[in-house]
N, C-alpha and C. Protein backbone atom coordinates (compact mmCIF):
# COMPACT_ATOMS: atom_id res chain seq x y z
N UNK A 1 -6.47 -25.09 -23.78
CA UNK A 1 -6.74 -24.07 -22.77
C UNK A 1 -8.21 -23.69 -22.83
N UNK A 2 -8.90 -23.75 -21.51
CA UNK A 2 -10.43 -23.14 -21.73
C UNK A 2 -10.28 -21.93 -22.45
N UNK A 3 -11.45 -21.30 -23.37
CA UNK A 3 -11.27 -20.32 -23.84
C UNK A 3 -11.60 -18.85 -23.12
N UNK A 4 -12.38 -19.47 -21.85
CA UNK A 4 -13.07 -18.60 -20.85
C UNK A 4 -11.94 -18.41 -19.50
N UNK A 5 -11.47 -18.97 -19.34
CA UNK A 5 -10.48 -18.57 -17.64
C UNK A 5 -8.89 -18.40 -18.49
N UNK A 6 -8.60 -17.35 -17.67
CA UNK A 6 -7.70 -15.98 -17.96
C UNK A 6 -6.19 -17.06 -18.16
N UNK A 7 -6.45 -17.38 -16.62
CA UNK A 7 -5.01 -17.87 -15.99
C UNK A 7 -4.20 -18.87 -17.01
N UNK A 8 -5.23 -19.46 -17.38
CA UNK A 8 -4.89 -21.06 -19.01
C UNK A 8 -4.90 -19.94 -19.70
N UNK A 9 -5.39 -19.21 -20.56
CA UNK A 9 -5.32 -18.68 -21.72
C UNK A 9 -3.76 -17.82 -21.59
N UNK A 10 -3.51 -17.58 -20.59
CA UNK A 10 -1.59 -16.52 -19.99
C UNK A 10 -0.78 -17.49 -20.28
N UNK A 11 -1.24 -19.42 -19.25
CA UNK A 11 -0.19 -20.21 -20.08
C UNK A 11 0.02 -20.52 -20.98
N UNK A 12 -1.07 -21.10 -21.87
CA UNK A 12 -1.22 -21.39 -22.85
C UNK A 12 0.11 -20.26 -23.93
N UNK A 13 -0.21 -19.10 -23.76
CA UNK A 13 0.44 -17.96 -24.44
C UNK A 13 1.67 -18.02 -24.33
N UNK A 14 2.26 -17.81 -23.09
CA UNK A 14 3.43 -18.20 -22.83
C UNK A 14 4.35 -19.52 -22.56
N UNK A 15 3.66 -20.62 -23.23
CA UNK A 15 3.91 -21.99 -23.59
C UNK A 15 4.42 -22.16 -24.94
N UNK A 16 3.25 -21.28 -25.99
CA UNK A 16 3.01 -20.90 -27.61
C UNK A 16 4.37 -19.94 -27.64
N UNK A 17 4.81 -19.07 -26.85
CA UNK A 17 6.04 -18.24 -27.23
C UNK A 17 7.00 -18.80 -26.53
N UNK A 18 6.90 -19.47 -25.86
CA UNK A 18 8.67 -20.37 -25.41
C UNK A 18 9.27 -21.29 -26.63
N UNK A 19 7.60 -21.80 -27.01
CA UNK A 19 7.77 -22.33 -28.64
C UNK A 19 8.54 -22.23 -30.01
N UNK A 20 8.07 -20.74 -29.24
CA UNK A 20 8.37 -19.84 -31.17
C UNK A 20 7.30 -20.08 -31.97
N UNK A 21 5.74 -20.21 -31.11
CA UNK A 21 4.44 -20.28 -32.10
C UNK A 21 4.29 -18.84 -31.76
N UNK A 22 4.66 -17.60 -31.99
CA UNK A 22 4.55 -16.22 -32.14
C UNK A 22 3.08 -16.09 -31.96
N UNK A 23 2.45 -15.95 -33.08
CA UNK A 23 0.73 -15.71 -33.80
C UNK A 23 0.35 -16.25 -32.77
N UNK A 24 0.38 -17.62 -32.45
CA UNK A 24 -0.57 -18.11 -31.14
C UNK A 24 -0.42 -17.34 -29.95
N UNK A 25 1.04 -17.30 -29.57
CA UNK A 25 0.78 -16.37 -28.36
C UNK A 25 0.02 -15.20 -28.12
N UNK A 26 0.67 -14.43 -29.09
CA UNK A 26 -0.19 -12.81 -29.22
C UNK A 26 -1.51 -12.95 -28.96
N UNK A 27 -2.21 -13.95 -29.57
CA UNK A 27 -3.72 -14.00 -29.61
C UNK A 27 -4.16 -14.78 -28.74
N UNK A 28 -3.73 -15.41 -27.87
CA UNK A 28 -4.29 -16.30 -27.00
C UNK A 28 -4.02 -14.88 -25.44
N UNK A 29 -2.79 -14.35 -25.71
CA UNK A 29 -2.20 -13.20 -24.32
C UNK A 29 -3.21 -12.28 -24.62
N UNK A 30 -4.06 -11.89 -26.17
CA UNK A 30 -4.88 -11.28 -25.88
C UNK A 30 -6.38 -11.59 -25.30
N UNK A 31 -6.52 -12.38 -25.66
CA UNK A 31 -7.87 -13.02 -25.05
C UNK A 31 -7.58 -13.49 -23.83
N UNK A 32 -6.83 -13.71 -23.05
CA UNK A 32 -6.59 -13.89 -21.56
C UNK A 32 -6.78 -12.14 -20.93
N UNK A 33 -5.79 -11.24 -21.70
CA UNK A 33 -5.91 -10.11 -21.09
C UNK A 33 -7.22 -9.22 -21.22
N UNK A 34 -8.21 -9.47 -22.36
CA UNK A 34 -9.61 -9.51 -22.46
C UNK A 34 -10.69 -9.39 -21.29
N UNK A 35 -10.60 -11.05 -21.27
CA UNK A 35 -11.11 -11.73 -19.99
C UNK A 35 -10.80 -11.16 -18.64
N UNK A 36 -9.36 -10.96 -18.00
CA UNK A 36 -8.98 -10.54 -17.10
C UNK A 36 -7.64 -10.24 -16.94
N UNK A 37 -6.99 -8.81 -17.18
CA UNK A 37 -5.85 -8.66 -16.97
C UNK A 37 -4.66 -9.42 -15.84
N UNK A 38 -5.74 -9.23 -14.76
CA UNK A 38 -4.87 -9.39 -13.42
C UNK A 38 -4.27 -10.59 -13.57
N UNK A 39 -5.06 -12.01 -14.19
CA UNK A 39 -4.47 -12.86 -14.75
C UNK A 39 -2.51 -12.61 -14.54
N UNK A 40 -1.96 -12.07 -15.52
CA UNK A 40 -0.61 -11.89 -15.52
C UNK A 40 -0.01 -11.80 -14.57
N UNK A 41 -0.40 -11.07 -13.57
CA UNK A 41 0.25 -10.88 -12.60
C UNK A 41 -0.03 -12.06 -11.65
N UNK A 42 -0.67 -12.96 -11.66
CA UNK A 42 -0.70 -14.05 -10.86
C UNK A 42 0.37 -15.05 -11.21
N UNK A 43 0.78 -15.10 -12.30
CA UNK A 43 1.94 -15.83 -13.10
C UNK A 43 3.14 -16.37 -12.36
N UNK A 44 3.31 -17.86 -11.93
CA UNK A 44 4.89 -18.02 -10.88
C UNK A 44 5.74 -16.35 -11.50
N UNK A 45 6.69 -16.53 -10.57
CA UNK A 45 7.93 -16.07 -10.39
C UNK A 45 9.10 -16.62 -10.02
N UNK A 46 9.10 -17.85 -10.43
CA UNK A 46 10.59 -18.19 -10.04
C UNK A 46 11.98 -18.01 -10.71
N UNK A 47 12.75 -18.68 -10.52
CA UNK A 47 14.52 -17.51 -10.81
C UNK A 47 14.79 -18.71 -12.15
N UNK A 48 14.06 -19.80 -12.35
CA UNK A 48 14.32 -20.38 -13.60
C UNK A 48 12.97 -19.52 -14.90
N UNK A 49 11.98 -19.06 -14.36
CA UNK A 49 11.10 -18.84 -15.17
C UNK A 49 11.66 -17.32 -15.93
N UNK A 50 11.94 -16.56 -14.71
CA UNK A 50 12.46 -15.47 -14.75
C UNK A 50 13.65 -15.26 -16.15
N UNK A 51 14.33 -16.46 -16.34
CA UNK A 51 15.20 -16.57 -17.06
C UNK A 51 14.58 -16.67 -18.17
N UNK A 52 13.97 -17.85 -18.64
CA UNK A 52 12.87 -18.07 -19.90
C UNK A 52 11.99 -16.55 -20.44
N UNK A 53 11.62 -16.15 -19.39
CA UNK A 53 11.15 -14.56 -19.80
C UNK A 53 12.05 -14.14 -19.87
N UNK A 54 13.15 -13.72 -19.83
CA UNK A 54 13.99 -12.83 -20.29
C UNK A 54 14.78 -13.28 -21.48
N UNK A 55 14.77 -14.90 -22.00
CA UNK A 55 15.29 -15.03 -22.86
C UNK A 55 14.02 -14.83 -24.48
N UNK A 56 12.70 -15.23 -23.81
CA UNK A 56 11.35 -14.75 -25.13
C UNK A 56 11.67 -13.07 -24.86
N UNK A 57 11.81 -12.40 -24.02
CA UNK A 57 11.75 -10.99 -24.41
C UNK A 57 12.99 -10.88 -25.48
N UNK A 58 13.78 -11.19 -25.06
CA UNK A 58 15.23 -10.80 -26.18
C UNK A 58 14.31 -11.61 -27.49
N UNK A 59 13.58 -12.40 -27.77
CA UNK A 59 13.63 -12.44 -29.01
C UNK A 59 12.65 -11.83 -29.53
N UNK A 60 11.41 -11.61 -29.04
CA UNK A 60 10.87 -10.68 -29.21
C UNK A 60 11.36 -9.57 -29.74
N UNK A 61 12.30 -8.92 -28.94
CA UNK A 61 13.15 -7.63 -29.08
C UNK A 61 13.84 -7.54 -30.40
N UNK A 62 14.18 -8.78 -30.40
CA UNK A 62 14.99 -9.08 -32.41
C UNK A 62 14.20 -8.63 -33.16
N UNK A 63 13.02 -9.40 -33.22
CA UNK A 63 11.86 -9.52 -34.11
C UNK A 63 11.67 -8.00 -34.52
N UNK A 64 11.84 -7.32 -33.49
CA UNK A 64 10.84 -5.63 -33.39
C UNK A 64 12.30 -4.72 -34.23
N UNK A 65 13.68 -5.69 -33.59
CA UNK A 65 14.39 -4.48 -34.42
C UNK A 65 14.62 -5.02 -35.92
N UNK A 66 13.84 -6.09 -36.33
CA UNK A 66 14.32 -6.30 -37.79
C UNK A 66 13.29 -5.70 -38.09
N UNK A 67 11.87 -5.69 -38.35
CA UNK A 67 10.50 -5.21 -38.12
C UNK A 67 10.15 -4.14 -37.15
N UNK A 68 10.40 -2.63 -37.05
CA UNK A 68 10.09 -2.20 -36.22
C UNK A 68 8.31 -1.83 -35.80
N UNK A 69 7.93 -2.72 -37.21
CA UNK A 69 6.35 -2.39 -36.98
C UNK A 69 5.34 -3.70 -36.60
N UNK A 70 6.36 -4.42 -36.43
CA UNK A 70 5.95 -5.96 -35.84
C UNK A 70 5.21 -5.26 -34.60
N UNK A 71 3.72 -5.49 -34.43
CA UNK A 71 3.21 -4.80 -33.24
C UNK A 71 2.75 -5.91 -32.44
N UNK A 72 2.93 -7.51 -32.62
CA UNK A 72 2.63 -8.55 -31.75
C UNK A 72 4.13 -8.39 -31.33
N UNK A 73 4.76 -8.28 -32.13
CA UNK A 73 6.30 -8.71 -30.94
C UNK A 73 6.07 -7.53 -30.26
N UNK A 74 6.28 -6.13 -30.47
CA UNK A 74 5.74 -4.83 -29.37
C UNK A 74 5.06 -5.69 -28.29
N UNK A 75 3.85 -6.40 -28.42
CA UNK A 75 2.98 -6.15 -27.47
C UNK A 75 3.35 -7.46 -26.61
N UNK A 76 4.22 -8.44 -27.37
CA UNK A 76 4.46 -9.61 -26.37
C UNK A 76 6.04 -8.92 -26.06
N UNK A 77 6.66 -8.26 -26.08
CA UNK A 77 7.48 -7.52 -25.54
C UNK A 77 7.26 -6.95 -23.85
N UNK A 78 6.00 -6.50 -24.41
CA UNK A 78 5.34 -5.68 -22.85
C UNK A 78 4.89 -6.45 -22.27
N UNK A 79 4.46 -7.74 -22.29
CA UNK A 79 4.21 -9.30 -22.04
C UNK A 79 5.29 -9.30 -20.95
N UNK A 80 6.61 -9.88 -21.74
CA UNK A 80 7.43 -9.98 -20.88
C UNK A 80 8.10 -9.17 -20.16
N UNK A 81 8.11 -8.27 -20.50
CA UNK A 81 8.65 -7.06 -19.08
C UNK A 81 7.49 -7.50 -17.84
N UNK A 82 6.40 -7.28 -18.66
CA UNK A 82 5.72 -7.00 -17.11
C UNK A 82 5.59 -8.59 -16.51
N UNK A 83 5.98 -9.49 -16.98
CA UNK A 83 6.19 -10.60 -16.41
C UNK A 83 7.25 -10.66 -15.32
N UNK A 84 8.54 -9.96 -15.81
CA UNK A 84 9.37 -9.68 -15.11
C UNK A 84 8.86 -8.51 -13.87
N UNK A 85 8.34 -8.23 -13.86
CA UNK A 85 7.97 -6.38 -12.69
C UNK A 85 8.71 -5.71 -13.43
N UNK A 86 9.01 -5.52 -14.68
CA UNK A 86 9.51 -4.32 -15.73
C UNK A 86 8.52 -3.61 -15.66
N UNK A 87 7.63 -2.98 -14.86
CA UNK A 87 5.99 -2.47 -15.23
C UNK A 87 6.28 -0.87 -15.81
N UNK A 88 7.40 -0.12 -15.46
CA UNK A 88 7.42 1.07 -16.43
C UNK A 88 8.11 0.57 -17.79
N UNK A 89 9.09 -0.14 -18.21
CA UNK A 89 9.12 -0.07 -19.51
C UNK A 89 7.79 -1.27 -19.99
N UNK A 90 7.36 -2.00 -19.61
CA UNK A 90 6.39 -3.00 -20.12
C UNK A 90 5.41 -1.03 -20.81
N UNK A 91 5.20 -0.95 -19.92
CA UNK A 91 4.07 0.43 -20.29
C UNK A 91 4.55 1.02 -21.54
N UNK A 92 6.06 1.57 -21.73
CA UNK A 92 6.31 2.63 -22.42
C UNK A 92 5.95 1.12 -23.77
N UNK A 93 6.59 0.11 -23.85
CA UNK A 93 6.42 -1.11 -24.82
C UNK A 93 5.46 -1.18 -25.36
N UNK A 94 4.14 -1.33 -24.44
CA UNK A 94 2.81 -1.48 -25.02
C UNK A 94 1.93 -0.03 -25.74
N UNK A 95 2.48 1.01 -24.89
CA UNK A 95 2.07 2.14 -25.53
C UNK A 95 2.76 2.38 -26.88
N UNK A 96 4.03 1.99 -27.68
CA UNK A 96 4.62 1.69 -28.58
C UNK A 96 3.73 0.74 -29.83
N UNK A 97 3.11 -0.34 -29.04
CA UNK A 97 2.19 -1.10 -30.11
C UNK A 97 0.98 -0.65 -30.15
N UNK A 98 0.66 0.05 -29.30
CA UNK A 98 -0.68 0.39 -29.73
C UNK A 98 -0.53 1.65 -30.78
N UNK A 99 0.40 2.36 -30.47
CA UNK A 99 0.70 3.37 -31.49
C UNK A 99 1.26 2.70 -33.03
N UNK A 100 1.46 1.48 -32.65
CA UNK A 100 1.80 1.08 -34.25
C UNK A 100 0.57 -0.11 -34.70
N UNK A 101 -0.53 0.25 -34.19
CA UNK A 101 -1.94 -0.80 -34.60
C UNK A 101 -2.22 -1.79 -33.93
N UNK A 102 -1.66 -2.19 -32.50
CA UNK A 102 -1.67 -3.19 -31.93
C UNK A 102 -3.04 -2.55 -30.75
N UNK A 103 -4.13 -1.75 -31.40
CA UNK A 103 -4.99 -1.01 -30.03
C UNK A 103 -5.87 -2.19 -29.96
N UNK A 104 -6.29 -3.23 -30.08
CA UNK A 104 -7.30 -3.97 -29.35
C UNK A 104 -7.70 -4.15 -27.95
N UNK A 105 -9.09 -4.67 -27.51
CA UNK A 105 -9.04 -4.68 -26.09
C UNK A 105 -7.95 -5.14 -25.87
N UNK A 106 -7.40 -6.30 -25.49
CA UNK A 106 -5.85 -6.90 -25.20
C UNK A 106 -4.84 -5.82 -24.52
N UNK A 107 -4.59 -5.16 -25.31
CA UNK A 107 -3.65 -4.19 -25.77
C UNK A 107 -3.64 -3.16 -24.48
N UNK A 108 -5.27 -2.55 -24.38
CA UNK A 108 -5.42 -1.47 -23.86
C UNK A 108 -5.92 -2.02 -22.47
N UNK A 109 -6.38 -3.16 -22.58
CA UNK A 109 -5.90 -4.06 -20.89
C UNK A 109 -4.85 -3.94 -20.62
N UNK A 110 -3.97 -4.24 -20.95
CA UNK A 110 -2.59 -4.58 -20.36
C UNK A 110 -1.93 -3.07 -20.43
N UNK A 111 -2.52 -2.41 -20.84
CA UNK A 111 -1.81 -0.85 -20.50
C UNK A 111 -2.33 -0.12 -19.02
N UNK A 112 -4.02 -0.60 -19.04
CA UNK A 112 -4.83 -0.12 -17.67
C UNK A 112 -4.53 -0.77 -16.80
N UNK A 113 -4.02 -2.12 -16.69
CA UNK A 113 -3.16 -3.31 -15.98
C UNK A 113 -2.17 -2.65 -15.54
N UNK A 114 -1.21 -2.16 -16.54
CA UNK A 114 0.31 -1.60 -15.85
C UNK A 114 -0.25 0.03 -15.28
N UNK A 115 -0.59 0.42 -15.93
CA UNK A 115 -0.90 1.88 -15.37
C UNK A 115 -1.12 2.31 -13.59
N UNK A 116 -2.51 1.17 -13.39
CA UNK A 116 -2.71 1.18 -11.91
C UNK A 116 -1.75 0.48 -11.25
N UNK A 117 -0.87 -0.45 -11.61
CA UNK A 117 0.41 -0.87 -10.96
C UNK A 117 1.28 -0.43 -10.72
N UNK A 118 1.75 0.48 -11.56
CA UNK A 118 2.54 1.34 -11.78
C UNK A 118 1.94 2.33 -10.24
N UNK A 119 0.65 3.01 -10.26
CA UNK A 119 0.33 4.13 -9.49
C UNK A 119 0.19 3.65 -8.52
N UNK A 120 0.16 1.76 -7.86
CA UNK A 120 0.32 1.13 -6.70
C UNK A 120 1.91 1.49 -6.13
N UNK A 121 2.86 1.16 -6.92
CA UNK A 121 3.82 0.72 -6.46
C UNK A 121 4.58 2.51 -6.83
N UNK A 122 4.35 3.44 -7.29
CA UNK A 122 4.93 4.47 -6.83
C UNK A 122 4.00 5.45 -5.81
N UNK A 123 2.85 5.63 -5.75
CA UNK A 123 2.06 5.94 -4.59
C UNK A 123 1.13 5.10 -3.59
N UNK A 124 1.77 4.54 -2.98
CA UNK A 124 1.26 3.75 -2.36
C UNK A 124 0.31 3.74 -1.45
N UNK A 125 -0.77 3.11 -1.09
CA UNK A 125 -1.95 3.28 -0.17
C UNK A 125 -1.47 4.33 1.16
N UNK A 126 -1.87 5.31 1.65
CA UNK A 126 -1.68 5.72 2.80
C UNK A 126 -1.94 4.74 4.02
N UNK A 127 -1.12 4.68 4.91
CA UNK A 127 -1.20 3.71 6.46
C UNK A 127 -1.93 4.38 6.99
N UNK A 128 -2.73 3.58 7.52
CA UNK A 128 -3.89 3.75 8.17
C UNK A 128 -3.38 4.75 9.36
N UNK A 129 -4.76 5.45 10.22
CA UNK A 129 -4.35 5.90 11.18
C UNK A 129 -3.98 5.19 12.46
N UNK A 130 -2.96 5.72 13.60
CA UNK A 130 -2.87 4.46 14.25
C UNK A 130 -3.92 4.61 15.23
N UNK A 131 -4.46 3.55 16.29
CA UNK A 131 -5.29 3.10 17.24
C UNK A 131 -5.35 4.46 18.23
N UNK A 132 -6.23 4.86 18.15
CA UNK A 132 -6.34 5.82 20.00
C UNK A 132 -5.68 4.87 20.68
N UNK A 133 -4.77 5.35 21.55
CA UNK A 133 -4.19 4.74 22.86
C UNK A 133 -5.09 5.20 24.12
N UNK A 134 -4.99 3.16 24.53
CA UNK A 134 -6.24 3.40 25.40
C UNK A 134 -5.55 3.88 26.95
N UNK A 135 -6.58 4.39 27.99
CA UNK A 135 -5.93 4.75 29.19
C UNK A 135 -5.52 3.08 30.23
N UNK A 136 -4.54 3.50 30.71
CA UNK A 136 -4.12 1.69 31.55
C UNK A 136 -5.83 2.04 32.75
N UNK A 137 -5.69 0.12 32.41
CA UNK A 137 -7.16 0.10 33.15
C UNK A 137 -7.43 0.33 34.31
N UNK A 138 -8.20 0.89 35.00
CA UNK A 138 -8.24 1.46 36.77
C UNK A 138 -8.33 0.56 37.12
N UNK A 139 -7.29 0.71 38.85
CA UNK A 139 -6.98 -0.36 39.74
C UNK A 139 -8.69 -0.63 40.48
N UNK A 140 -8.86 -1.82 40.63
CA UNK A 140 -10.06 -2.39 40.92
C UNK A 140 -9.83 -2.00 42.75
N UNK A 141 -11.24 -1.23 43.46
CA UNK A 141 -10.62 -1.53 45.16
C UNK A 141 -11.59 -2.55 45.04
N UNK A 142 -11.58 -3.14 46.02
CA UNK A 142 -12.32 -4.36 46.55
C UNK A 142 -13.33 -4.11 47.62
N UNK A 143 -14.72 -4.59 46.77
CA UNK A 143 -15.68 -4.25 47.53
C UNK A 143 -15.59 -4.54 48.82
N UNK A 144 -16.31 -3.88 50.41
CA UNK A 144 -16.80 -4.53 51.56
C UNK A 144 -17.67 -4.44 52.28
């Protein structure tokens, strides 16, 4: 994966955790989210991928309840929520690892990542105003 563009460094990550290379992911999802959060959210969505993320979050999720201070599984936890559009629990997730030592840039990207998403998708842009309505155009007489 280049070490410089976001989008490879997200697969790369989530290639390394479909794996079960844990350590790689964490650190590669952080240096993608570094570089450029938005990255993540560009990520397919399809109804087979969808599945694969939801089956790395459940293990993730193991990891954190045998270890509740495992703060890479925390933070690839909030990985996969917000992979899914989980974007309020991905938040409460990542705010969880950073409170247990997981604060690196990475970390606090992907929290300013969900945060403004979060404030997209519950307050949403105001609609514009609509057009002055114009007057119907005057009947033309004909010069003579």
């Amino acid at each position: 994966a280049n070490p410089m563009d976001a989008f490879s460094q997200v697969g790369y990550a989530i290639t390394a955790a479909a794996m079960g290379r844990h350590d790689g992911a964490a650190d590669n999802m952080r240096q993608a989210l570094t570089l450029d959060a938005n990255a993540l959210l560009a990520v397919p969505h399809s109804e087979s991928l969808m599945g694969r993320y939801a089956q790395m979050l459940a293990r993730y999720q193991a990891i954190v309840g045998k270890s509740p201070a495992a703060a890479d599984a925390r933070f690839m936890s909030a990985v996969m929520q917000t992979l899914q559009g989980k974007y309020e629990a991905a938040y409460f997730t990542i705010d969880d690892a950073i409170d247990y030592g997981n604060a690196g840039p990475g970390a606090l990207e992907l929290k300013r990542l969900l945060q403004s998403t979060i404030r997209e998708t519950v307050e949403p842009e105001p609609a514009p105003e609509p057009a002055p309505q114009r007057a119907p155009a005057e009947v033309f007489q004909p010069l003579m």
